[in-house]
Structure formats: structure tokens, C-alpha cells
Protein backbone atom coordinates (compact mmCIF):
# COMPACT_ATOMS: atom_id res chain seq x y z
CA UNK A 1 -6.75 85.86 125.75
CA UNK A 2 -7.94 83.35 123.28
CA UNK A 3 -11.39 81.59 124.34
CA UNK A 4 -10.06 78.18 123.42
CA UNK A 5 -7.14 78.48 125.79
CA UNK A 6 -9.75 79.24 128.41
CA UNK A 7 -11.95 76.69 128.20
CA UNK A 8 -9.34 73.99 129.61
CA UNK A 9 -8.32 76.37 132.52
CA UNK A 10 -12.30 76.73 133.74
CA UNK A 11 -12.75 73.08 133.19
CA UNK A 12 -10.30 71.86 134.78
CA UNK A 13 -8.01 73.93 136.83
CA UNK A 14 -10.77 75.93 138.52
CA UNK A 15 -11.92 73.04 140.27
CA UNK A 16 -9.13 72.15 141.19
CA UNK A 17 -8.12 75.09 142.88
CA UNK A 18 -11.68 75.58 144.68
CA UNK A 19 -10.95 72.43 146.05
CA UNK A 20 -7.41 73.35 147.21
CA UNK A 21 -9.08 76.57 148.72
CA UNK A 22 -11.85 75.12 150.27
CA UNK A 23 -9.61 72.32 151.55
CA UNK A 24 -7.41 74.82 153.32
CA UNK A 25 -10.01 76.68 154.90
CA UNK A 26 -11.59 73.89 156.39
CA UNK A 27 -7.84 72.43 158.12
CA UNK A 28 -7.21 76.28 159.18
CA UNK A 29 -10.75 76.28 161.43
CA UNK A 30 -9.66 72.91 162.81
CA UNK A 31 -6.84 74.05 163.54
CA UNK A 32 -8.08 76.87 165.11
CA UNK A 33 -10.42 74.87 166.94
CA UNK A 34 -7.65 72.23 168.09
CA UNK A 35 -5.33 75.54 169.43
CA UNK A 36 -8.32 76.64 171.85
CA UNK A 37 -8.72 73.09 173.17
CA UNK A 38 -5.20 72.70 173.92
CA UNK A 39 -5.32 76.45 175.67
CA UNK A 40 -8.69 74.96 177.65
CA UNK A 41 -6.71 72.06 178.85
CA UNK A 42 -3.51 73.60 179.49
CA UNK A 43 -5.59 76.15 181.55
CA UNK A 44 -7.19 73.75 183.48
CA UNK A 45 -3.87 71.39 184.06
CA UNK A 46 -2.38 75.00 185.49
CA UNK A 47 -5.50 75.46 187.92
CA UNK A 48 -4.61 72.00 189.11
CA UNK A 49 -1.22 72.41 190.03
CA UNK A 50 -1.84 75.78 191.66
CA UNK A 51 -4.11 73.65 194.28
CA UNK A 52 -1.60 71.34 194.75
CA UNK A 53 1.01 74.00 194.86
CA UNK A 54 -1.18 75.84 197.96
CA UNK A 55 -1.75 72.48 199.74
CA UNK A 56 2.00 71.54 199.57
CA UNK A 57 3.14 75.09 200.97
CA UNK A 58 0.42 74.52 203.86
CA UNK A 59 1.53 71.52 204.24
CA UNK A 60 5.58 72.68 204.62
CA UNK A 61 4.27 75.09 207.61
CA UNK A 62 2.53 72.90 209.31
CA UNK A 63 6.25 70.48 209.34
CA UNK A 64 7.72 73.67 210.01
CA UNK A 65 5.62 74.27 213.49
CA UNK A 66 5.55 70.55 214.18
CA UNK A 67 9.80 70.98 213.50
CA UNK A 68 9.62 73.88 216.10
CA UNK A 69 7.36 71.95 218.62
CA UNK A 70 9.57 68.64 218.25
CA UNK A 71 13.16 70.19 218.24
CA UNK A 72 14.86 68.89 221.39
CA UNK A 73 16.70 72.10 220.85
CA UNK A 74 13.55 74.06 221.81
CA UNK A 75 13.84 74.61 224.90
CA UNK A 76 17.58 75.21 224.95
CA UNK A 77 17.18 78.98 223.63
């Protein structure tokens, strides 16, 4: 390889391709970083609902017995 041809390359091109790399790197650990918050609040969204989910199948036997206590066909059996 001639040493005048390389001279442009490590002047200019290098540089520019550090920068690329560099660039990229940083965006992939943000990215990274933005995936595990999004799993952190998706996990927390999902604890939520399973409360909700518990109190609202509490809540459907509790009109269940009231149902059974209420019926005016209760007695009937």
C-alpha cells in the first residue's frame, strides 16, 4: 500500500468511523438501559393488576354468598 494513499484514509476516514463506532455504542447502552426500564414498569403494572385481579375474585364470592342468602328461591330446595 502506498503511504500517500494512506495518509487521507487516517486523516480523515478514521475519525470518522471512531465516531460512527463510538456513536453506536453509546445508543446500544441506552437502549439497553431503556429495555430494562420498560421490563421494571411492565413488571410493576402486572403486580398491579394481579391485586386488583384477587380483590375482584373476592369480591365475586362475596355476591355469590350474598346471591345465595338473597335468592327467594332459597328456601324452596
Amino acid at each position: 500500500m502506498n503511504p500517500a494513499m494512506l495518509q487521507p484514509f487516517l486523516t480523515t476516514a478514521l475519525p470518522i468511523m471512531l465516531t460512527v463506532l463510538v456513536a453506536v455504542l453509546v445508543n446500544n447502552k441506552r437502549l439497553d438501559d431503556m429495555k430494562t426500564d420498560i421490563a421494571r414498569r411492565l413488571d410493576k403494572i402486572e403486580q398491579r393488576l394481579e391485586k386488583i385481579e384477587a380483590k375482584l375474585d373476592n369480591h365475586e364470592n362475596r355476591i355469590i354468598r350474598l346471591e345465595e342468602r338473597t335468592s327467594p328461591l332459597a328456601g324452596i330446595r
